[in-house]
PDB file of N, CA and C in Angstrom:
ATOM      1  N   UNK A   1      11.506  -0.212 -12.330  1.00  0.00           N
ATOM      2  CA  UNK A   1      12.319   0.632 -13.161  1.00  0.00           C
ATOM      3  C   UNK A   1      12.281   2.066 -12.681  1.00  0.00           C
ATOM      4  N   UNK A   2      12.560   3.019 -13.641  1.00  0.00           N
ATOM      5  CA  UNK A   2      12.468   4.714 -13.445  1.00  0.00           C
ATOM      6  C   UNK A   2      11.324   5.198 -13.951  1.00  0.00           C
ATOM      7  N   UNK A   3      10.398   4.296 -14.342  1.00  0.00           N
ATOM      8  CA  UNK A   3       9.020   5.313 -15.166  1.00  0.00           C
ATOM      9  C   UNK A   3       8.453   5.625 -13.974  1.00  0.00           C
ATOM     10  N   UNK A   4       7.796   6.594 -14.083  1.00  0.00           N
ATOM     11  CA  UNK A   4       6.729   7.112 -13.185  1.00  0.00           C
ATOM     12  C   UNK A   4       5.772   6.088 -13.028  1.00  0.00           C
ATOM     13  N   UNK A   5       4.879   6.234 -11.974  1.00  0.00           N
ATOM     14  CA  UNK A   5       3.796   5.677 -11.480  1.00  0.00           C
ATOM     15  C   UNK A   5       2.985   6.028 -10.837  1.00  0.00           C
ATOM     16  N   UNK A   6       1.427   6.213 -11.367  1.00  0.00           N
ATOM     17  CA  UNK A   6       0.500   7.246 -10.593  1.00  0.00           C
ATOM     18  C   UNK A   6      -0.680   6.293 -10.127  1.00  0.00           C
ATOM     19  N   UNK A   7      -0.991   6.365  -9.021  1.00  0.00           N
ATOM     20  CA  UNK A   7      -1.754   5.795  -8.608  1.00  0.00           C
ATOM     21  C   UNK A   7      -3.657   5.685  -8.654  1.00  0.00           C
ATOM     22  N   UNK A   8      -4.450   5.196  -8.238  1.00  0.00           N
ATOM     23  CA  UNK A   8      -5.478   5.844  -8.529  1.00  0.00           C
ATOM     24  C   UNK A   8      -5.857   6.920  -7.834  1.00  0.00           C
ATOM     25  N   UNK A   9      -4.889   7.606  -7.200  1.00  0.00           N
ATOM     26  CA  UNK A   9      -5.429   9.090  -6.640  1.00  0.00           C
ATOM     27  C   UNK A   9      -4.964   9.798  -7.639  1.00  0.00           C
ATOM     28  N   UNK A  10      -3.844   9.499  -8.375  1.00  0.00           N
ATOM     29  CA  UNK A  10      -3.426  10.390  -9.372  1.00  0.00           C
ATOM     30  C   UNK A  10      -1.998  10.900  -8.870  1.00  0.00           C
ATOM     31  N   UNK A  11      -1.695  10.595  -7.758  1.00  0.00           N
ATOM     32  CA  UNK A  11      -0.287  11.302  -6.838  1.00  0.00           C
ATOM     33  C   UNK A  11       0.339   9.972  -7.222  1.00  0.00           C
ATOM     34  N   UNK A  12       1.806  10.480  -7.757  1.00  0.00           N
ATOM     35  CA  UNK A  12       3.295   9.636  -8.206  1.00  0.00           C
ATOM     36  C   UNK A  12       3.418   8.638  -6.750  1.00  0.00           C
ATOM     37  N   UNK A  13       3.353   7.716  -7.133  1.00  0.00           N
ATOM     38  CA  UNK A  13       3.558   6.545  -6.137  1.00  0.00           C
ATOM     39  C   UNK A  13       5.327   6.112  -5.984  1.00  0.00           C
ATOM     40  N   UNK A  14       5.843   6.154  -4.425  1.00  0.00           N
ATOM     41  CA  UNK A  14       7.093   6.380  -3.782  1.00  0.00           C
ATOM     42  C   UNK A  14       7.214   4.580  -3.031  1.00  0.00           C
ATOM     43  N   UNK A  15       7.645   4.202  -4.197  1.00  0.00           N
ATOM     44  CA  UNK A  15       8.281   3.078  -3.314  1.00  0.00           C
ATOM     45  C   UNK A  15       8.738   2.684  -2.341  1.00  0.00           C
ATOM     46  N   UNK A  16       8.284   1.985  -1.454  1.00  0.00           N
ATOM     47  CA  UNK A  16       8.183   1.910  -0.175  1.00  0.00           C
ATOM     48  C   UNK A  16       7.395   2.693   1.244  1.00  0.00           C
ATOM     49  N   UNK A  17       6.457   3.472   0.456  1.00  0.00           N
ATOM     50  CA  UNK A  17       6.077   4.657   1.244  1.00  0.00           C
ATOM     51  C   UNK A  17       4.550   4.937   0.869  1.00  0.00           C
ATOM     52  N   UNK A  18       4.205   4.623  -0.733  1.00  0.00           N
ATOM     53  CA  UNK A  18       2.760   4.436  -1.345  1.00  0.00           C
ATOM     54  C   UNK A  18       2.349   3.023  -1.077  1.00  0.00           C
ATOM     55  N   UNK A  19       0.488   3.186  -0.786  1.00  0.00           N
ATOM     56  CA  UNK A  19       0.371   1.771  -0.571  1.00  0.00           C
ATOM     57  C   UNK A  19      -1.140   1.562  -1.125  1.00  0.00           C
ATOM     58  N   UNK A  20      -1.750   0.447  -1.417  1.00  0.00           N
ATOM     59  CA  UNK A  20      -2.714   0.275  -2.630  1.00  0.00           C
ATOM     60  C   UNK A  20      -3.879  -0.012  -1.121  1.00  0.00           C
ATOM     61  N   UNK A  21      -4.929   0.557  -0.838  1.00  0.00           N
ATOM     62  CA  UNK A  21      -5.856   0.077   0.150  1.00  0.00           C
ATOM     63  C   UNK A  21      -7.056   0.568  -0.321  1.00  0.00           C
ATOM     64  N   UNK A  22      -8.587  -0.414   0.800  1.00  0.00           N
ATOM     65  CA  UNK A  22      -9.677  -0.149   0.622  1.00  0.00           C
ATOM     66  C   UNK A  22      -9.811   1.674   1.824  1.00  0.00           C
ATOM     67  N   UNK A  23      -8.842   1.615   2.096  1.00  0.00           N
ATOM     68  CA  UNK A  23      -8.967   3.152   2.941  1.00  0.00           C
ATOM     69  C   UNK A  23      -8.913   4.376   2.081  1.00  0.00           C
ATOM     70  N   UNK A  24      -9.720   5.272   2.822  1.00  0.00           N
ATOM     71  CA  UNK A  24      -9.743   6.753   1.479  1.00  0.00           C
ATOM     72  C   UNK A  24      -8.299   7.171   1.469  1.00  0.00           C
ATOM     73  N   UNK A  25      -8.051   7.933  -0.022  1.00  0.00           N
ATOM     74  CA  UNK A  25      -6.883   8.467  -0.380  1.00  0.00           C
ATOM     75  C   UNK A  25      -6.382   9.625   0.544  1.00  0.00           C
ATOM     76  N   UNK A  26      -5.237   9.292   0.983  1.00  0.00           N
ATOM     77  CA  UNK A  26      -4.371  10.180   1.964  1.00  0.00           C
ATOM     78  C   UNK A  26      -4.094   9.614   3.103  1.00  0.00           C
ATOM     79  N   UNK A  27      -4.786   8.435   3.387  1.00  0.00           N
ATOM     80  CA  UNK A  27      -4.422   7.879   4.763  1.00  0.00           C
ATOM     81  C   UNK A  27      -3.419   7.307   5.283  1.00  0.00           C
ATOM     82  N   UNK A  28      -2.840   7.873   6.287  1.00  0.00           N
ATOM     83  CA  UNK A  28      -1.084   7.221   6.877  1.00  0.00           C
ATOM     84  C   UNK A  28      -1.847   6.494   8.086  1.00  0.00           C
ATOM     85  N   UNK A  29      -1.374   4.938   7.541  1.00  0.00           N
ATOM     86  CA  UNK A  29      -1.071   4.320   8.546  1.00  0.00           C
ATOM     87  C   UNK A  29       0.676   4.041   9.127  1.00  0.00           C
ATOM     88  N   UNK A  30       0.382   3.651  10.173  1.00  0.00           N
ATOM     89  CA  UNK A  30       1.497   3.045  10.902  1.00  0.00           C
ATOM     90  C   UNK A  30       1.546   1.856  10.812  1.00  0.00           C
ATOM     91  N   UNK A  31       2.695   1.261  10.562  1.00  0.00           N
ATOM     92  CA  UNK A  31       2.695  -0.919  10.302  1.00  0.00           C
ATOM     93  C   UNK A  31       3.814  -1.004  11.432  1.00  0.00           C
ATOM     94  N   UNK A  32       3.378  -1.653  12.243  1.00  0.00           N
ATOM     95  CA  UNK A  32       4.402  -2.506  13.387  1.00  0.00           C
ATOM     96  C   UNK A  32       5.709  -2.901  12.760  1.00  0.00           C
ATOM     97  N   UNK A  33       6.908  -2.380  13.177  1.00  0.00           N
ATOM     98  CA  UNK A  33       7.840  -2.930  11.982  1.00  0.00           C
ATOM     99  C   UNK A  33       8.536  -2.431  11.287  1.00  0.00           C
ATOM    100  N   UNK A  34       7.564  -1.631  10.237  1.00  0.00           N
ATOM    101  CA  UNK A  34       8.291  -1.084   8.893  1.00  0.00           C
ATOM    102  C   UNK A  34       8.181   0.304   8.843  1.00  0.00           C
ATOM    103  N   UNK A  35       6.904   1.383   9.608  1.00  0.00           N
ATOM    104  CA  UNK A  35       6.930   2.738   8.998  1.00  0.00           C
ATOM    105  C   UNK A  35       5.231   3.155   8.738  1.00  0.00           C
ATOM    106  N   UNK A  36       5.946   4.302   8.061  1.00  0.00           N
ATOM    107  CA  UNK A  36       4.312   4.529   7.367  1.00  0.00           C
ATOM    108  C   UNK A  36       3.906   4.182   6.505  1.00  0.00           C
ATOM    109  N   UNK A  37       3.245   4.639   5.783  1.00  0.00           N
ATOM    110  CA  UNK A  37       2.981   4.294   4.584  1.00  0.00           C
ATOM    111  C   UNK A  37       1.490   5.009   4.002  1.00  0.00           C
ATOM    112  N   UNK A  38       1.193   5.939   2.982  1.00  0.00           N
ATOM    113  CA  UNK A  38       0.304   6.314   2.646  1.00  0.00           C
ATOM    114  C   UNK A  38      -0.901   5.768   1.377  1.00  0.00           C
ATOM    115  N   UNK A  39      -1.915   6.013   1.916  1.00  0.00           N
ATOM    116  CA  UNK A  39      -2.868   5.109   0.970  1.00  0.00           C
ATOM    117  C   UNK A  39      -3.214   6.029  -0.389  1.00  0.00           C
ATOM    118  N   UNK A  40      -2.413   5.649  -1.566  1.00  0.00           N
ATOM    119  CA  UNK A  40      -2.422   6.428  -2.767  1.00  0.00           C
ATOM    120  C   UNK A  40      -2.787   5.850  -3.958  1.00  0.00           C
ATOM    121  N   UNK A  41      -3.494   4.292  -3.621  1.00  0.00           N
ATOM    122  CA  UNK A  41      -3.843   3.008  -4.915  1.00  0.00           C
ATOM    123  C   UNK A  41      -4.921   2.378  -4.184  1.00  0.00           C
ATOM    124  N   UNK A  42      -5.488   1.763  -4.988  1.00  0.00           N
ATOM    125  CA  UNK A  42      -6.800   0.718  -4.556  1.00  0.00           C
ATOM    126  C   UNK A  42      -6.635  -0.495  -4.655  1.00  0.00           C
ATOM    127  N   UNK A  43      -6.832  -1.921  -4.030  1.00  0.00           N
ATOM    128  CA  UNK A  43      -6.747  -2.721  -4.409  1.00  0.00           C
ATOM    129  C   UNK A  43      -8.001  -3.610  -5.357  1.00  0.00           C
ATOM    130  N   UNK A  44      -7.978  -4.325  -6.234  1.00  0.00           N
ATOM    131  CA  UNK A  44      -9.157  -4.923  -7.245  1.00  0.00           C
ATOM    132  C   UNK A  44      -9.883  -5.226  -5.756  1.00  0.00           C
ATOM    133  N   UNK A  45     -11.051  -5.194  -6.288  1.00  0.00           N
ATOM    134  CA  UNK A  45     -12.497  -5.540  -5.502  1.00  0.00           C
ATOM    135  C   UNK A  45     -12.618  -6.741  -5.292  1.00  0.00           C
ATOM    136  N   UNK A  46     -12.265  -7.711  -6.033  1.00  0.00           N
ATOM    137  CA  UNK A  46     -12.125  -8.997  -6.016  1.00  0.00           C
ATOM    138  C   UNK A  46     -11.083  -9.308  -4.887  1.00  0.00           C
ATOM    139  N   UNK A  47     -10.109  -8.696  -4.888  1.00  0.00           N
ATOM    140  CA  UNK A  47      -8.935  -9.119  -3.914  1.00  0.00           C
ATOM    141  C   UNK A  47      -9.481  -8.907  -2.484  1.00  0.00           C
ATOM    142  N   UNK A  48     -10.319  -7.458  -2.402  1.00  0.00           N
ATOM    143  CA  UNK A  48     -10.947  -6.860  -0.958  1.00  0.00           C
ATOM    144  C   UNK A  48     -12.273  -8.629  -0.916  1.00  0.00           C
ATOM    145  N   UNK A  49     -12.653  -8.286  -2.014  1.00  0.00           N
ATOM    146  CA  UNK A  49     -13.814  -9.532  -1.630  1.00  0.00           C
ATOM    147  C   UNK A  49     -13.831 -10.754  -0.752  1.00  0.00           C
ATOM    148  N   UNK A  50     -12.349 -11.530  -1.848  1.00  0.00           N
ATOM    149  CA  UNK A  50     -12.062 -12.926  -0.942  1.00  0.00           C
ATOM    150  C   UNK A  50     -11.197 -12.791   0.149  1.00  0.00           C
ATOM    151  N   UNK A  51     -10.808 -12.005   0.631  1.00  0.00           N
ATOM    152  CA  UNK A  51      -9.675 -11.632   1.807  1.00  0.00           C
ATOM    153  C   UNK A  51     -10.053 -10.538   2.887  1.00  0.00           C
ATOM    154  N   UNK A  52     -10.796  -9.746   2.681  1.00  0.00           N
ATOM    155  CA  UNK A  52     -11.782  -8.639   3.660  1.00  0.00           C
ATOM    156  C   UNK A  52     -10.896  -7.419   3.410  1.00  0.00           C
ATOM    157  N   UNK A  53     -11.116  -5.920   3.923  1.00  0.00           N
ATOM    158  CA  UNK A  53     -10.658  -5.165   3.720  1.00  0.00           C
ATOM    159  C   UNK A  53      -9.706  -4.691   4.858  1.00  0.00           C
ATOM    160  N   UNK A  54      -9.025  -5.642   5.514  1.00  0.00           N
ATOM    161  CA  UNK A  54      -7.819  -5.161   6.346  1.00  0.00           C
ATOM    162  C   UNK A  54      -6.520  -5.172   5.445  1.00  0.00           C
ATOM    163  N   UNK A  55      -6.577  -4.526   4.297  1.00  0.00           N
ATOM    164  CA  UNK A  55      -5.486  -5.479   3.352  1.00  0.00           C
ATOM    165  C   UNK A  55      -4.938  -3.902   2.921  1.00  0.00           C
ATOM    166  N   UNK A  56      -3.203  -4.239   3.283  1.00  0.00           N
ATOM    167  CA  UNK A  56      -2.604  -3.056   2.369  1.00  0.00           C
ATOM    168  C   UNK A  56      -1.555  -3.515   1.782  1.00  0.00           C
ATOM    169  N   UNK A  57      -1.112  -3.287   0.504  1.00  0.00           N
ATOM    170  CA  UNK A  57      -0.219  -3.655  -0.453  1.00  0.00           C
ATOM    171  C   UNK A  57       0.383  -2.094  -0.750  1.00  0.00           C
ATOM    172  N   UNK A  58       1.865  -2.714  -0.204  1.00  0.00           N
ATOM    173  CA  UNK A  58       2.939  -1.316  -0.366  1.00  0.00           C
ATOM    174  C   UNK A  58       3.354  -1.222  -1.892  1.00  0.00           C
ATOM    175  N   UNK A  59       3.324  -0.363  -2.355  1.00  0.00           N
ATOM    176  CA  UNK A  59       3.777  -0.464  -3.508  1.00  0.00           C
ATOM    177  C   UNK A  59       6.021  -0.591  -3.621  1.00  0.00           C
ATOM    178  N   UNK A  60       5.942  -1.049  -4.522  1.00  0.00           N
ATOM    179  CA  UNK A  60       7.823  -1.242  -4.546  1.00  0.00           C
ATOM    180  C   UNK A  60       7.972  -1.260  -6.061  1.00  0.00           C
ATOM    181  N   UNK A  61       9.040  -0.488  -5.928  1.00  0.00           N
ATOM    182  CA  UNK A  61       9.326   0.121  -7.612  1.00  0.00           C
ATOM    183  C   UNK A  61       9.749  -1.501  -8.830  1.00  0.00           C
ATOM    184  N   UNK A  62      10.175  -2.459  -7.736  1.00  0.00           N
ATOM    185  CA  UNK A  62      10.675  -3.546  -8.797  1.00  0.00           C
ATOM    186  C   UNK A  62       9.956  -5.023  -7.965  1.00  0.00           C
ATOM    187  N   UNK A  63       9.988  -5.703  -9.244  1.00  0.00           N
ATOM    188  CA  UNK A  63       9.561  -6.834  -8.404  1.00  0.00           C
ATOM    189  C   UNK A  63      10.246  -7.963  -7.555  1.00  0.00           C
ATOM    190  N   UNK A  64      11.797  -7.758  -7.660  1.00  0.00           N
ATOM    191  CA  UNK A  64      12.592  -8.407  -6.715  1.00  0.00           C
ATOM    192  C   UNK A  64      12.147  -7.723  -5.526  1.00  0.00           C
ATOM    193  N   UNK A  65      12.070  -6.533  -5.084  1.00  0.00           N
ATOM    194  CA  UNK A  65      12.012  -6.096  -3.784  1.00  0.00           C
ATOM    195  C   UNK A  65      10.744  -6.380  -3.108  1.00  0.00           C
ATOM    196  N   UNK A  66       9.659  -6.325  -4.152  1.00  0.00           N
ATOM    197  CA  UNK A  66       8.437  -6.884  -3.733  1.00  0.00           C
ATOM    198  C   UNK A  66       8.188  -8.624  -3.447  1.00  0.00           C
ATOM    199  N   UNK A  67       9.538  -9.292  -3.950  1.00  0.00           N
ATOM    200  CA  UNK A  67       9.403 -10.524  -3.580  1.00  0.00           C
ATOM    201  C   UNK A  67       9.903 -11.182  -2.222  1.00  0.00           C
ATOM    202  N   UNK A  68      10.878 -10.066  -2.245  1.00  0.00           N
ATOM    203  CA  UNK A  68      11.753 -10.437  -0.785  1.00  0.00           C
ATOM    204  C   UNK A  68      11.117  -9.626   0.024  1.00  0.00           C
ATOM    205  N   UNK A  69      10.199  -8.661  -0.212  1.00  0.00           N
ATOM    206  CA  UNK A  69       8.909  -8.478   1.178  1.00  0.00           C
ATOM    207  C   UNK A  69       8.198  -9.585   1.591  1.00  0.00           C
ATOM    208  N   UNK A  70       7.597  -9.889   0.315  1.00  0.00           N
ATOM    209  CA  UNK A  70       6.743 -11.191   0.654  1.00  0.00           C
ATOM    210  C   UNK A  70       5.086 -10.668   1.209  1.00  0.00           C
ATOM    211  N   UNK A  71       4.882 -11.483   1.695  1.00  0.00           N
ATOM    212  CA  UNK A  71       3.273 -11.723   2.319  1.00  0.00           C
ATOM    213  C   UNK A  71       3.537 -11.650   3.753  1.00  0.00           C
ATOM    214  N   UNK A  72       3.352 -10.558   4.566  1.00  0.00           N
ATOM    215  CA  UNK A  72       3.457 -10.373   6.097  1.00  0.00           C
ATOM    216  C   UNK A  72       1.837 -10.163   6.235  1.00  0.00           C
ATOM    217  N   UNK A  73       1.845 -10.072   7.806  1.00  0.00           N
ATOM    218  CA  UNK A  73       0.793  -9.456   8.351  1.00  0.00           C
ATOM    219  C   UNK A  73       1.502  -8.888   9.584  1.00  0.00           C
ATOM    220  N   UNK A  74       1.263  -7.635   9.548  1.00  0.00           N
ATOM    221  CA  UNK A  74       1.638  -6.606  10.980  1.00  0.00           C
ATOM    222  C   UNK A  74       0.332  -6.015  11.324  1.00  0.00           C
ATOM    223  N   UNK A  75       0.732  -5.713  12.354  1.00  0.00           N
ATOM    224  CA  UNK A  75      -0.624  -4.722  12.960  1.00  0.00           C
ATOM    225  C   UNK A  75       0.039  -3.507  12.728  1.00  0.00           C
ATOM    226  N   UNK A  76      -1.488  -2.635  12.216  1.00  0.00           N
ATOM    227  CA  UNK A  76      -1.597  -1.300  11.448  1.00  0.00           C
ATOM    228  C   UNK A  76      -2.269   0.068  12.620  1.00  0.00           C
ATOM    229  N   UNK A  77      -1.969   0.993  12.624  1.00  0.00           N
ATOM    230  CA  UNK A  77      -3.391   1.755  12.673  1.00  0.00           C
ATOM    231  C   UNK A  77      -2.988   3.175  12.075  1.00  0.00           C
ATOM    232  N   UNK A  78      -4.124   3.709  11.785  1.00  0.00           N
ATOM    233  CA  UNK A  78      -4.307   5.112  11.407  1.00  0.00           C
ATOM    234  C   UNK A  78      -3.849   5.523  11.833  1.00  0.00           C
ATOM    235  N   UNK A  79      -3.407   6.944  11.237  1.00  0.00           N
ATOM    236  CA  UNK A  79      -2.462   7.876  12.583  1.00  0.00           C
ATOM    237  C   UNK A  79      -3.321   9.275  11.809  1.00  0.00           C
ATOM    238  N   UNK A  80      -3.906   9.118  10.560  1.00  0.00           N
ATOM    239  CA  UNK A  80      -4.929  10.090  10.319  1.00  0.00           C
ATOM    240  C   UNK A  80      -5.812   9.624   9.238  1.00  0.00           C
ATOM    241  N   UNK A  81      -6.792  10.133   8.788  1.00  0.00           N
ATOM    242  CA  UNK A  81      -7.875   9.605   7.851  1.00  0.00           C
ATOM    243  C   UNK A  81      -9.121  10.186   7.741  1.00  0.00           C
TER     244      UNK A  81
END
């Protein structure tokens, strides 16, 4: 929808551009593919637990768009942190 959304850094999360990771807040990675994307959310501990912490979840304002992303894996790296 249009409500706001703040992440656990506290900075308004930008669909397609905010992303939920075990990396400290502010970090732009690069994803093979799609862009940047900045680390402005956390993912549950449980999720880092059973899956390891290479894991980033972009945030997307609706959940159709988050469905037709889907579940990828690209290669990432820092570009600062």
């Amino acid at each position: 929808g249009n409500e706001i959304v703040y992440g656990a850094s506290g900075e308004v999360l930008v669909s397609g551009i905010s992303c939920a990771s075990p990396l400290p807040f502010g970090t732009n990675v690069e994803l093979s593919g799609y862009g940047t994307v900045t680390v402005e959310d956390r993912i549950a501990d449980w999720v880092v637990e059973k899956y390891g912490e290479n894991l980033i979840d972009i945030y997307f304002s609706d959940h159709e768009a988050s469905r037709q992303w889907g579940l990828q894996t690209l290669e990432g790296e820092v570009i600062n942190g």
